[in-house]
Structures are given as C-alpha cells and as structure tokens.
Protein backbone atom coordinates (compact mmCIF):
# COMPACT_ATOMS: atom_id res chain seq x y z
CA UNK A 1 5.30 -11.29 -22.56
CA UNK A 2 7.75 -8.58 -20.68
CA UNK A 3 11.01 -9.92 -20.21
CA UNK A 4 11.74 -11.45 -16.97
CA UNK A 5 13.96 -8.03 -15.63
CA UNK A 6 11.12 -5.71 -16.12
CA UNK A 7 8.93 -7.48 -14.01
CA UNK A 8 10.32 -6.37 -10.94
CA UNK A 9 10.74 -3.27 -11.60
CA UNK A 10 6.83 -3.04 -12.16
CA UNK A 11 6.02 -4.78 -9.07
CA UNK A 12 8.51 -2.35 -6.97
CA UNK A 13 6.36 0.48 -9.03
CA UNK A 14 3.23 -1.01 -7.73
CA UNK A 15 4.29 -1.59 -4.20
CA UNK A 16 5.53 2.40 -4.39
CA UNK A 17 1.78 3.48 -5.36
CA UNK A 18 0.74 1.59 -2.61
CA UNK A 19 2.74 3.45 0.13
CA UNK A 20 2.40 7.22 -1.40
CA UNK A 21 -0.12 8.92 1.08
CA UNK A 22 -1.97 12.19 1.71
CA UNK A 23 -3.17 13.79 4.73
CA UNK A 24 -6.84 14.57 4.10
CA UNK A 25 -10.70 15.15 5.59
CA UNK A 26 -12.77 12.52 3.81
CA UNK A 27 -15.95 10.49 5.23
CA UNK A 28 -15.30 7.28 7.54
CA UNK A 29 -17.03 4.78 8.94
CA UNK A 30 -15.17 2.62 11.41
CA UNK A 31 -16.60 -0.28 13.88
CA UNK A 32 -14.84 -3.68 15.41
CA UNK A 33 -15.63 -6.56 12.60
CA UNK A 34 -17.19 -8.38 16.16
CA UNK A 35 -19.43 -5.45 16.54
CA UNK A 36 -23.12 -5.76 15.56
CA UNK A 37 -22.94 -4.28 11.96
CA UNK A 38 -26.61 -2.16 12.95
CA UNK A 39 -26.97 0.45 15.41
CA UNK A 40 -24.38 2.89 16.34
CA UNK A 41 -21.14 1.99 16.86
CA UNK A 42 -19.51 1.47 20.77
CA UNK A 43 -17.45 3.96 22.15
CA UNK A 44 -18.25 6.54 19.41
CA UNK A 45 -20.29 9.68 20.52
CA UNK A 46 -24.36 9.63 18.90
CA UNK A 47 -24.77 12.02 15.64
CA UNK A 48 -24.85 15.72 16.54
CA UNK A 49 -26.65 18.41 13.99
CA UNK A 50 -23.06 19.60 13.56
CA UNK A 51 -22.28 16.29 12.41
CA UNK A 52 -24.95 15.90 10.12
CA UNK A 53 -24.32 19.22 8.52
CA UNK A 54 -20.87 18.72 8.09
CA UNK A 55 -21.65 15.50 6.40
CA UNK A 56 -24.47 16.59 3.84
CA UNK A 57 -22.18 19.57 3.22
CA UNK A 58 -18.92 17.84 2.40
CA UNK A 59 -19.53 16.18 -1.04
CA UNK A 60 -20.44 19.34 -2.53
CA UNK A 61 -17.45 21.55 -1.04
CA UNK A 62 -15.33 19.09 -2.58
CA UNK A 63 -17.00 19.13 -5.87
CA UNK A 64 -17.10 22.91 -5.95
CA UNK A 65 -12.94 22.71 -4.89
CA UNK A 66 -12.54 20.27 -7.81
CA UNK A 67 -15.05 21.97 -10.01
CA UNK A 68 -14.38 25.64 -9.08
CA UNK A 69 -15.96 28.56 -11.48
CA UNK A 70 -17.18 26.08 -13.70
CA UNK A 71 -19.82 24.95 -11.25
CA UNK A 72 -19.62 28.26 -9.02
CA UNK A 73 -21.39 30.15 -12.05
CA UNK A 74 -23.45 27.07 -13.25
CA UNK A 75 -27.77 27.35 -13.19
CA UNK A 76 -27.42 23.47 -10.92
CA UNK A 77 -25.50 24.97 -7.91
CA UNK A 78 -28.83 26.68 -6.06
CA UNK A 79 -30.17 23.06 -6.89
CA UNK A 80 -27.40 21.11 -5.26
CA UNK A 81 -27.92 23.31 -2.42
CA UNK A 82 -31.58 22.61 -1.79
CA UNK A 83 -31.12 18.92 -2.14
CA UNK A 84 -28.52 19.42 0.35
CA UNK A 85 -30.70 21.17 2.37
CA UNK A 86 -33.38 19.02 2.03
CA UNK A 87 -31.27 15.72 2.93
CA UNK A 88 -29.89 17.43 6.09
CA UNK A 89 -33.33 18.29 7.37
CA UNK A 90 -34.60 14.69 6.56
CA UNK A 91 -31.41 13.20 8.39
CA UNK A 92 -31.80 15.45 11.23
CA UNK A 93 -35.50 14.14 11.58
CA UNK A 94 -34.34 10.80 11.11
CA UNK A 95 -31.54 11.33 14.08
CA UNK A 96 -34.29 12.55 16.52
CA UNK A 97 -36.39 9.66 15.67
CA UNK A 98 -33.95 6.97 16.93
CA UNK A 99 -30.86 8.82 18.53
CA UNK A 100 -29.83 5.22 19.62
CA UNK A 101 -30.01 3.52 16.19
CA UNK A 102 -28.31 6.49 13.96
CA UNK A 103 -24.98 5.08 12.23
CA UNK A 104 -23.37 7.59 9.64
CA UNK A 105 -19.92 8.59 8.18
CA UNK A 106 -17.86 11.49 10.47
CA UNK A 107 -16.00 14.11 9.01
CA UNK A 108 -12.47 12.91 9.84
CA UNK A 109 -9.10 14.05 9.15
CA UNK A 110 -6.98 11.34 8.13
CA UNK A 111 -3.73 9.59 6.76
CA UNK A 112 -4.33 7.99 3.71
CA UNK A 113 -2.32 5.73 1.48
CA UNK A 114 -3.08 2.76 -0.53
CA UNK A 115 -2.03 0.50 1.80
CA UNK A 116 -3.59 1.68 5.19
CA UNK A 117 -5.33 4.67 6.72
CA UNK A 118 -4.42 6.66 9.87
CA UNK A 119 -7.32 8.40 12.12
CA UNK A 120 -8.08 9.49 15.68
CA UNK A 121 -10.83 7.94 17.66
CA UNK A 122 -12.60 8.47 20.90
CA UNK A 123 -12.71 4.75 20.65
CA UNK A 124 -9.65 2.45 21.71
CA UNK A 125 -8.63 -0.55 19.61
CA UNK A 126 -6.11 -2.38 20.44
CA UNK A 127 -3.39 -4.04 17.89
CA UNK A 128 -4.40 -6.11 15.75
CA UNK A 129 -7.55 -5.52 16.10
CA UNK A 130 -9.65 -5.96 12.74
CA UNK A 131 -11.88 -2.86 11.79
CA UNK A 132 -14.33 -2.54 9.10
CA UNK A 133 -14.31 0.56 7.62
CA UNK A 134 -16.36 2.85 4.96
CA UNK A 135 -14.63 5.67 3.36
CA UNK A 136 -16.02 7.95 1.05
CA UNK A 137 -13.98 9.85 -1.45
CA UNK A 138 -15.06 13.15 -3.07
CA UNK A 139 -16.98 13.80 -4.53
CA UNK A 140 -18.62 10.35 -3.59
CA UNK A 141 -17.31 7.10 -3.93
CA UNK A 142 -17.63 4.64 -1.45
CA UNK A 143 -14.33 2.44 -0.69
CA UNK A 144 -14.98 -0.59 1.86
CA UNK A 145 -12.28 -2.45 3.46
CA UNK A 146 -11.19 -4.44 5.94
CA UNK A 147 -8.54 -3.27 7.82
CA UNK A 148 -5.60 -4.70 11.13
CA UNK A 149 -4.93 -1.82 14.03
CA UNK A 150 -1.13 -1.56 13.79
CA UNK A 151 -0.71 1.23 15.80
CA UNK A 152 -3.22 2.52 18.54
CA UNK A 153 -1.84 5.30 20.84
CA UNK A 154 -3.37 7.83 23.36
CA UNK A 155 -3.05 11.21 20.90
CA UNK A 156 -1.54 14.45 22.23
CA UNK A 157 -5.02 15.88 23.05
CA UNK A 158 -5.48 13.17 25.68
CA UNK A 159 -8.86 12.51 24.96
CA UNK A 160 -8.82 10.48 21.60
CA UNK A 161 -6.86 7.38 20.40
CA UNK A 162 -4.08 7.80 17.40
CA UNK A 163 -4.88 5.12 14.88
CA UNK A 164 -3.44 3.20 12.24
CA UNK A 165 -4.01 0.71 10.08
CA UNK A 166 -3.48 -1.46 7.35
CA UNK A 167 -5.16 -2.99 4.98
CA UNK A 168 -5.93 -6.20 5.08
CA UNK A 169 -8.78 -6.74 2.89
CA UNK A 170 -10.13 -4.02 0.22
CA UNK A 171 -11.36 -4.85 -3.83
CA UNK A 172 -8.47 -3.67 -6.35
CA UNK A 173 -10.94 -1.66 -7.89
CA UNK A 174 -11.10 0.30 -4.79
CA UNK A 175 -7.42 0.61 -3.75
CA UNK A 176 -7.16 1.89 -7.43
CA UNK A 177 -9.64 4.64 -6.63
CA UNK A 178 -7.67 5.42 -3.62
CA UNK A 179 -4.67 5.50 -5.21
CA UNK A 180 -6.23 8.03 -7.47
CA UNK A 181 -7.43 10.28 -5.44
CA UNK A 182 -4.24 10.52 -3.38
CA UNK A 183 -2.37 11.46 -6.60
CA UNK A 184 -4.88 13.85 -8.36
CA UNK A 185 -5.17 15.35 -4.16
CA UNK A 186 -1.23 15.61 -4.28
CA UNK A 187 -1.23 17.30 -8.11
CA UNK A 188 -3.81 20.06 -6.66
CA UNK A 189 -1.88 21.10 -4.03
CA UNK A 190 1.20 21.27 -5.65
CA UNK A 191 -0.61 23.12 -8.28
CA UNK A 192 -1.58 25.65 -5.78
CA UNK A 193 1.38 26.08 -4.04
CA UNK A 194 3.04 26.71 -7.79
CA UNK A 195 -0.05 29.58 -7.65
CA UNK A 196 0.77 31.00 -4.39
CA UNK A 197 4.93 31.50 -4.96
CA UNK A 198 4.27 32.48 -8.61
C-alpha cells in the first residue's frame, strides 16, 4: 500500500491528465440525449458529397501522418485507397437513397481534453444541456460519452454556435484513449516544430 502522502499527489497527477488538451480535426457525432437516437440529427445541415469524402478520407490521412514513409512506400496503400473509394461511393448511394434518414460523423475541428470537448455547431444548445456524442480518434477508435453544455455562445462567424462541454459520463477505458491521443498529438507536434527550427 502507498503511504498516505503519495496519494494525493497521484490523484492531483490524474486530475492534471484530465485537463491537458489539444486543438484538433477528429470525427463527431453530436445530438440532444432527448433527440430520437435514428434519423438525422435537428438543426444540423443533411450529408453533402463533400462531407462524405472528407469522412471516408480522414482515417487514412491520419494513418499515413502517423505512419508516414513506412506506409507511403508500402504494396497496401493503392488498396486502402480503393476500399476508400469504394466505401465513399457506397455511402454516397446510400445518402441519395434516404437524404432524410442519413446520420454520420462531420469532420470537425475541436478542443479536446480529457475532461470535455469544445466544437462549433450550426445547432444551439443551451447550458446544461446533455449531449450524446461519438468521437472517433485516428486512426479509428470510437469514444462515446455523455456530455453537459457549459458554455454555448454565438461564434465570431455569426452563423454557428461556440460549444463546450464537459464530461459527464464516458468509460475509463475511453477517457484513457483520449488522454492518449492528446499526448502522443502534443509529442508530434512538438517533434515537428523541433524539425522545422533545427
């Protein structure tokens, strides 16, 4: 057993981890927890082929960012790209079928932290408002949560909604992955600012 003055010490080191944060693009998926959980979500604009492009694309721009020459020069890249291909042209379809019924993650910049996460929204919530949300990490892992609007403010281009959030429900397993990939997201771009002043 640790003795009884180290134990605060770790729980100020966990509470520390929880508050780091990284401004990033990642996958979300946001709706009211009162809103019907199928269909597309109120107040957000229907899927546009841009969208849907971005979306297919995404996972494997971050993996070849993570990955770079290793997987630049590997024989699976052109195959990654066809199945990429191959899913966007499917989802497309699937969009035209029923433009009403389409729900699927946006490309959104973000704040995140492992506490909360920050985004804009054509939608307005209003504070405490309780959101469920989908986020997907690179180069895919899904992190679902439940989350309290703390903060929901018109944002400087006038059209969308500044919000933020905290967590108020999310699986340790999945706050540890988000703690992760804030850290190994900080490391890399410290790393390549070290690159570009060296």
């Amino acid at each position: 057993m640790l003795p009884a003055s180290t134990k605060p010490t770790n729980s100020l080191s966990d509470e520390r981890r929880e508050w780091i944060r990284i401004d990033d693009r990642v996958l979300l998926e946001y709706r009211l927890l009162t809103d019907q959980s199928e269909g597309p979500t109120p107040g957000i604009p229907p899927v546009s082929d841009e969208a849907i492009s971005a979306v297919i694309a995404k996972p494997t721009s971050d993996l070849l960012l993570r990955s770079g020459e290793q997987l630049a020069e590997s024989p699976l890249l052109p195959w990654i790209m066809k199945v990429d291909w191959l899913l966007e042209i499917l989802v497309k379809q699937l969009a035209k079928m029923q433009p009403e019924g389409m729900t699927i993650a946006q490309v959104a910049d973000v704040t995140l932290s492992g506490g909360g996460i920050g985004f804009l929204s054509p939608r307005h919530f209003a504070v405490d408002d309780t959101l469920r949300l989908k986020i997907i990490l690179p180069p895919f892992i899904p992190i679902h949560a439940t989350a309290r609007v703390i903060r929901s403010i018109q944002a400087k281009d006038g059209i969308n909604y500044d919000i933020a959030t905290e967590f108020i429900q999310l699986n340790p397993d999945d706050q540890e992955h988000l703690i992760r990939h804030i850290i190994q997201a900080q490391a890399e771009r410290l790393r390549g600012r070290r690159k570009q002043a060296g």
